[in-house]
N, C-alpha and C. Protein backbone atom coordinates (compact mmCIF):
# COMPACT_ATOMS: atom_id res chain seq x y z
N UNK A 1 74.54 54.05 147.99
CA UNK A 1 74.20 53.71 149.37
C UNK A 1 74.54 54.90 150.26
N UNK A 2 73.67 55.40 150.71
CA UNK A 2 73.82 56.41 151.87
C UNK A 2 74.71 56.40 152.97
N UNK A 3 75.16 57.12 153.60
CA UNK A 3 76.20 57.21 155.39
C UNK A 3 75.20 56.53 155.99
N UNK A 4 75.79 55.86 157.01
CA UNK A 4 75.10 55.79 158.34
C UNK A 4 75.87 56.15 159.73
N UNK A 5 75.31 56.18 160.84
CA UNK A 5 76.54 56.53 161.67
C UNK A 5 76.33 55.21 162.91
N UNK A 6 77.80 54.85 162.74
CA UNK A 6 77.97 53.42 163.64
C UNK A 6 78.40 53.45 165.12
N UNK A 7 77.90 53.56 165.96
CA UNK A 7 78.66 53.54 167.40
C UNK A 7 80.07 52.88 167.37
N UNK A 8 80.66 53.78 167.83
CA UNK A 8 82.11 53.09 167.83
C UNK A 8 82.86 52.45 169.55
N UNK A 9 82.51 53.66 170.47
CA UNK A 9 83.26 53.63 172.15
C UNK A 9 82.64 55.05 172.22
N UNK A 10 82.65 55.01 173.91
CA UNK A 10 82.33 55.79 174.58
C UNK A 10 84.27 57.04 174.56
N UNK A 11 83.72 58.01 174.57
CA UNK A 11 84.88 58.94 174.75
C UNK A 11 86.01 59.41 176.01
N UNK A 12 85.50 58.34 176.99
CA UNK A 12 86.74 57.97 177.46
C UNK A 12 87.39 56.81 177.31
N UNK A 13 86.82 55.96 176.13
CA UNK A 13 87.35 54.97 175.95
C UNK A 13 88.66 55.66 175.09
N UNK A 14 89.05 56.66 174.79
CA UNK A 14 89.76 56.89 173.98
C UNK A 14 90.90 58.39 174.56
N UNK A 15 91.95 57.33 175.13
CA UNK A 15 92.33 59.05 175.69
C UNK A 15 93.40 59.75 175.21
N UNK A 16 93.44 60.66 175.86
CA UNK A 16 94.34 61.90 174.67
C UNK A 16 95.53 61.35 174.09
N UNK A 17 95.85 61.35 173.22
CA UNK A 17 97.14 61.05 172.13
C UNK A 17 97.41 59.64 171.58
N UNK A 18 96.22 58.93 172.03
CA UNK A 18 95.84 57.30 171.67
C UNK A 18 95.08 57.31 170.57
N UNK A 19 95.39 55.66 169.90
CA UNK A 19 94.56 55.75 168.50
C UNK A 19 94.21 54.60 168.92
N UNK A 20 92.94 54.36 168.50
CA UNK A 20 91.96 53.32 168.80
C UNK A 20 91.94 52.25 167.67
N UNK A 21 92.20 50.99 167.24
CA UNK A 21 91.34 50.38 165.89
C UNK A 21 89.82 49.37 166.39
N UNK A 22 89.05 49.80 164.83
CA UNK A 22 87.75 49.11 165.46
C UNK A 22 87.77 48.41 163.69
N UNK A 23 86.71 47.61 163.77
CA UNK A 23 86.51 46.81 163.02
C UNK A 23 84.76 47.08 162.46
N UNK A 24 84.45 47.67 161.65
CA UNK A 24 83.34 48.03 161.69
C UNK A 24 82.72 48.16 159.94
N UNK A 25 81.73 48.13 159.66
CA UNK A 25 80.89 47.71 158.82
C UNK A 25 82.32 47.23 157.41
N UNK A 26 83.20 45.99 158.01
CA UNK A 26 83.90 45.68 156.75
C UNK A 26 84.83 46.32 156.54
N UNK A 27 85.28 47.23 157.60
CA UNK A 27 86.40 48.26 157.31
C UNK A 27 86.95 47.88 158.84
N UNK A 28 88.61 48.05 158.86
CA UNK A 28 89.14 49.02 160.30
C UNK A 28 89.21 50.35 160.24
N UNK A 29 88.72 50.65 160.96
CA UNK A 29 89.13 52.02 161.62
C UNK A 29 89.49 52.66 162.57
N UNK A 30 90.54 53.81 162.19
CA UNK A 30 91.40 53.91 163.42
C UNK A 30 90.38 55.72 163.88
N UNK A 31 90.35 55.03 165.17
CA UNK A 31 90.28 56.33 165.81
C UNK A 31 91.00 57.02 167.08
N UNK A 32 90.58 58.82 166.71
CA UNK A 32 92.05 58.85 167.61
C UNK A 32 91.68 60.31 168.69
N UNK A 33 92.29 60.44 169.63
CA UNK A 33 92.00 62.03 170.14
C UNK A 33 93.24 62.41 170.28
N UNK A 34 93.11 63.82 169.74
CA UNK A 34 94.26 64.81 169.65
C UNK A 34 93.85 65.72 170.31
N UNK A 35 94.31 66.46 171.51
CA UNK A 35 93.86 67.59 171.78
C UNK A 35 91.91 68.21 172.05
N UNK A 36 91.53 66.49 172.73
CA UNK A 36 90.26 67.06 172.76
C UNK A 36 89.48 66.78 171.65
N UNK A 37 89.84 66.68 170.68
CA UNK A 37 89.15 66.34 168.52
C UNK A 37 89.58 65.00 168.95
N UNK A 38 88.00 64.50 168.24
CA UNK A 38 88.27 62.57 167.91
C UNK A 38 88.25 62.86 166.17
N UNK A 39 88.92 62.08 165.74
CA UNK A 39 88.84 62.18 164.65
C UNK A 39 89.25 60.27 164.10
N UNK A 40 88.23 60.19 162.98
CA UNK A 40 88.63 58.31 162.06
C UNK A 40 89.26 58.86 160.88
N UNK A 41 89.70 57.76 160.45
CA UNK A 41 90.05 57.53 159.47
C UNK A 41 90.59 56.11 159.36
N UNK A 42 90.63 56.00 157.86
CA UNK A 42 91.48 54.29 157.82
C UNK A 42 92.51 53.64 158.04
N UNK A 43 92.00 52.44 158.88
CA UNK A 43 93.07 52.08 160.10
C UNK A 43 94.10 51.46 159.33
N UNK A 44 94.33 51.36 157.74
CA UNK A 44 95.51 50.22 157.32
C UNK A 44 96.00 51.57 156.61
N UNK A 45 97.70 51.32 156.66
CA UNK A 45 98.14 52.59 155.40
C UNK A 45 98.43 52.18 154.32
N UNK A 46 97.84 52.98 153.30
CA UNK A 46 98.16 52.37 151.73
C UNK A 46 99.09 51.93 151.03
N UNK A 47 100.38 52.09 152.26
CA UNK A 47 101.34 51.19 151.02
C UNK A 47 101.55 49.84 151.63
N UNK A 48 101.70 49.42 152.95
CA UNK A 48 101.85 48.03 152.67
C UNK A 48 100.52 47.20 153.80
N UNK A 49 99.51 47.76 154.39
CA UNK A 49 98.65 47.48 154.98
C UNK A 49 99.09 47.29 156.20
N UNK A 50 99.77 48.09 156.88
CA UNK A 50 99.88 47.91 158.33
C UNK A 50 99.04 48.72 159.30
N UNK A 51 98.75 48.29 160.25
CA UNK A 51 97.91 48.84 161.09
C UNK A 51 98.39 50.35 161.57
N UNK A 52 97.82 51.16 161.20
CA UNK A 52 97.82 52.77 161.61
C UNK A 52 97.85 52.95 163.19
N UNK A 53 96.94 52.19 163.89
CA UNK A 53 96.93 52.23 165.40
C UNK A 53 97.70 51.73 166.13
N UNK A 54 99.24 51.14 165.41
CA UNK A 54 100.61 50.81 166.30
C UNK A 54 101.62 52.13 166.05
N UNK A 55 101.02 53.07 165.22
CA UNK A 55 101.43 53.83 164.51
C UNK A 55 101.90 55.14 165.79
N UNK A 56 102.85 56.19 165.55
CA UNK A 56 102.77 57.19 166.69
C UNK A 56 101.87 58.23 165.82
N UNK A 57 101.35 59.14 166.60
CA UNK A 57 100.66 60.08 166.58
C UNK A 57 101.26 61.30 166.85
N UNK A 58 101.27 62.61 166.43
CA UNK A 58 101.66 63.54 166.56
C UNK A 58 101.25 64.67 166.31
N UNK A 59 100.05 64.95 166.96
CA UNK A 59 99.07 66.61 166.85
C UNK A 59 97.70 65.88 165.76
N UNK A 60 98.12 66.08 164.02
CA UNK A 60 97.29 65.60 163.11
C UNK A 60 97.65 65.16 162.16
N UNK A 61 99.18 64.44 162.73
CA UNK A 61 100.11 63.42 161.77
C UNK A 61 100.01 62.10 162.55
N UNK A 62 99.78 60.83 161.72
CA UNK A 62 100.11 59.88 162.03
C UNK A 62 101.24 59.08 161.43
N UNK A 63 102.10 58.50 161.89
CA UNK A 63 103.22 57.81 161.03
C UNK A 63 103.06 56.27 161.12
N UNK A 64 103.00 55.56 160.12
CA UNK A 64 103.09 53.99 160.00
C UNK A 64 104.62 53.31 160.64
N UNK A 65 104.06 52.71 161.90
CA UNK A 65 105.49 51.94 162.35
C UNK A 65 106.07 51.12 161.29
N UNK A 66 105.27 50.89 160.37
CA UNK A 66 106.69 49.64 159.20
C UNK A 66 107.63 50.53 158.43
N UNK A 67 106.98 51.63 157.83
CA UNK A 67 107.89 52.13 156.72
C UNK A 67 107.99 53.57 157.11
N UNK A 68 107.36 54.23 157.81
CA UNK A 68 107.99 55.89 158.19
C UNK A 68 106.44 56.10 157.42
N UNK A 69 105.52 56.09 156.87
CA UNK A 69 104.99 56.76 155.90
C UNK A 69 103.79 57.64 156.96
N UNK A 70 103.78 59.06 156.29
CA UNK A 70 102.94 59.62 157.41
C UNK A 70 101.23 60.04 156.67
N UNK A 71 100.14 60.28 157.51
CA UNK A 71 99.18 60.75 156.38
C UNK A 71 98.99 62.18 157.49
N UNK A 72 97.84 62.75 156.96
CA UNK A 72 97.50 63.85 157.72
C UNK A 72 96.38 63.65 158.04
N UNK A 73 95.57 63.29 158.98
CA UNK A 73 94.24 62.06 159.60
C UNK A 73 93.31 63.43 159.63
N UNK A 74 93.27 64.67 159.23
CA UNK A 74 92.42 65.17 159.10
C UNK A 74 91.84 65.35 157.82
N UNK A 75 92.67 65.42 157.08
CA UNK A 75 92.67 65.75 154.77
C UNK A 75 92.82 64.05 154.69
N UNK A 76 93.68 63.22 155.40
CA UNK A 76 93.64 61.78 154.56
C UNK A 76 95.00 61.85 153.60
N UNK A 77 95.49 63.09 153.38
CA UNK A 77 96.51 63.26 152.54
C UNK A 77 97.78 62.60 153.14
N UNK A 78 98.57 61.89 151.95
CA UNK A 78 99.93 61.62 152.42
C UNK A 78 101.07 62.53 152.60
N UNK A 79 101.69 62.83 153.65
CA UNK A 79 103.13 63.47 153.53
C UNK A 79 104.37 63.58 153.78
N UNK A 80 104.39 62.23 153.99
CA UNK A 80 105.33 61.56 153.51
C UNK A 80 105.60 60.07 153.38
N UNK A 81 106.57 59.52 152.21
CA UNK A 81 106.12 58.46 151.27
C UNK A 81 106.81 57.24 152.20
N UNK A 82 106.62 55.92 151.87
CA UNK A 82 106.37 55.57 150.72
C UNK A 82 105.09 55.62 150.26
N UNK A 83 104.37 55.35 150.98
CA UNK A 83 102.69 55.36 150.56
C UNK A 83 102.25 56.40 149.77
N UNK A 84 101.51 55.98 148.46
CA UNK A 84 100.92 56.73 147.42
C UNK A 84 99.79 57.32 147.59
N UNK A 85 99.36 56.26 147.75
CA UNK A 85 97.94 56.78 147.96
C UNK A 85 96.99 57.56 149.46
N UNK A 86 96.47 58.46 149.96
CA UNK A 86 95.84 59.08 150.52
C UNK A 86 94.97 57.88 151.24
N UNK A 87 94.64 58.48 152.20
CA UNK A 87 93.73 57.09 153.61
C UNK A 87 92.42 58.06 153.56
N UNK A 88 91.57 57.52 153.34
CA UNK A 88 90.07 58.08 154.32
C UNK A 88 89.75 58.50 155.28
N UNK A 89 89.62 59.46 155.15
CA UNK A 89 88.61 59.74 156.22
C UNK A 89 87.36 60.04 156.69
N UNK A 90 86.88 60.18 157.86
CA UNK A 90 85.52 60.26 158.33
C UNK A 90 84.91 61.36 159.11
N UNK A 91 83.59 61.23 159.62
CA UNK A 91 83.01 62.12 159.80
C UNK A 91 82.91 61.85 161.74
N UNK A 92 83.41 62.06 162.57
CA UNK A 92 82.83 61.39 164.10
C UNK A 92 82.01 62.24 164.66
N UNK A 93 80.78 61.69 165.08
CA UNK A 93 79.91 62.43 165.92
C UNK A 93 79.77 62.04 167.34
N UNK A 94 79.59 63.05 167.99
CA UNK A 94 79.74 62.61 169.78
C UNK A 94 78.09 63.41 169.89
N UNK A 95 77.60 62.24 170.74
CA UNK A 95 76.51 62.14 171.59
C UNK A 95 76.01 61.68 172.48
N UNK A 96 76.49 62.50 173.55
CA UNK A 96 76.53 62.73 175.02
C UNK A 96 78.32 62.10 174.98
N UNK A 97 77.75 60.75 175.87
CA UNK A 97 79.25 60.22 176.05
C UNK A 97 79.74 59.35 175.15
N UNK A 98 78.90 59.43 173.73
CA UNK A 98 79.22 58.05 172.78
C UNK A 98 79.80 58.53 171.45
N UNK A 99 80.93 58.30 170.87
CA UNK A 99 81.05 58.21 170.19
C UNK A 99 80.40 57.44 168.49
N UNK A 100 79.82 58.32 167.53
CA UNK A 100 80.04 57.68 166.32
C UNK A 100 80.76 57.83 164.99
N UNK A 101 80.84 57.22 164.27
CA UNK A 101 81.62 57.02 163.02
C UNK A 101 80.38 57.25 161.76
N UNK A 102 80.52 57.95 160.71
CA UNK A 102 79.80 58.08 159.53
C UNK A 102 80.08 57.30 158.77
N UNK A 103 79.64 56.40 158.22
CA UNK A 103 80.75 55.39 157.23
C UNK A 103 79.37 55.38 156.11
């Protein structure tokens, strides 16, 4: 099955150092602006499914408020644990004032 790209919010719906969650084709996703870059990825973290978007933010680290666990929301990579496994990420396209998501 191919990408498609899903409207997510307009780009001031989303302001600097905030992470957004949306609910979208069967997935959450968290989206976020850092410095001007929107960037998604997946809004639950892999070790115990807590929401990423209660989470703090920090440049292109996000940390999970339950357990400390951080990913890097640009690679998806974890760095630091408990969480094993790596989060998804996505592709966001802005056009004009709208944000979309590649999923």
């Amino acid at each position: 099955m191919g990408k498609k790209l899903v409207p997510v919010a307009k780009k001031s719906d989303i302001p600097e150092g905030k992470i957004k969650e949306y609910k979208m084709e069967g997935k959450t996703i968290a989206v976020v602006n850092t410095d001007g870059e929107y960037l998604a990825f997946d809004g639950l973290c892999t070790h115990a499914q807590c929401a990423l978007a209660g989470g703090m933010l920090d440049g292109h680290t996000v940390t999970c408020y339950c357990h400390g666990g951080q990913f890097d929301i640009k690679t998806g990579e974890v760095l630091a644990l408990p969480p094993q496994s790596p989060i998804n990420v996505y592709n966001v396209k802005i056009k004009g004032e709208y944000l979309f998501v590649e999923i």
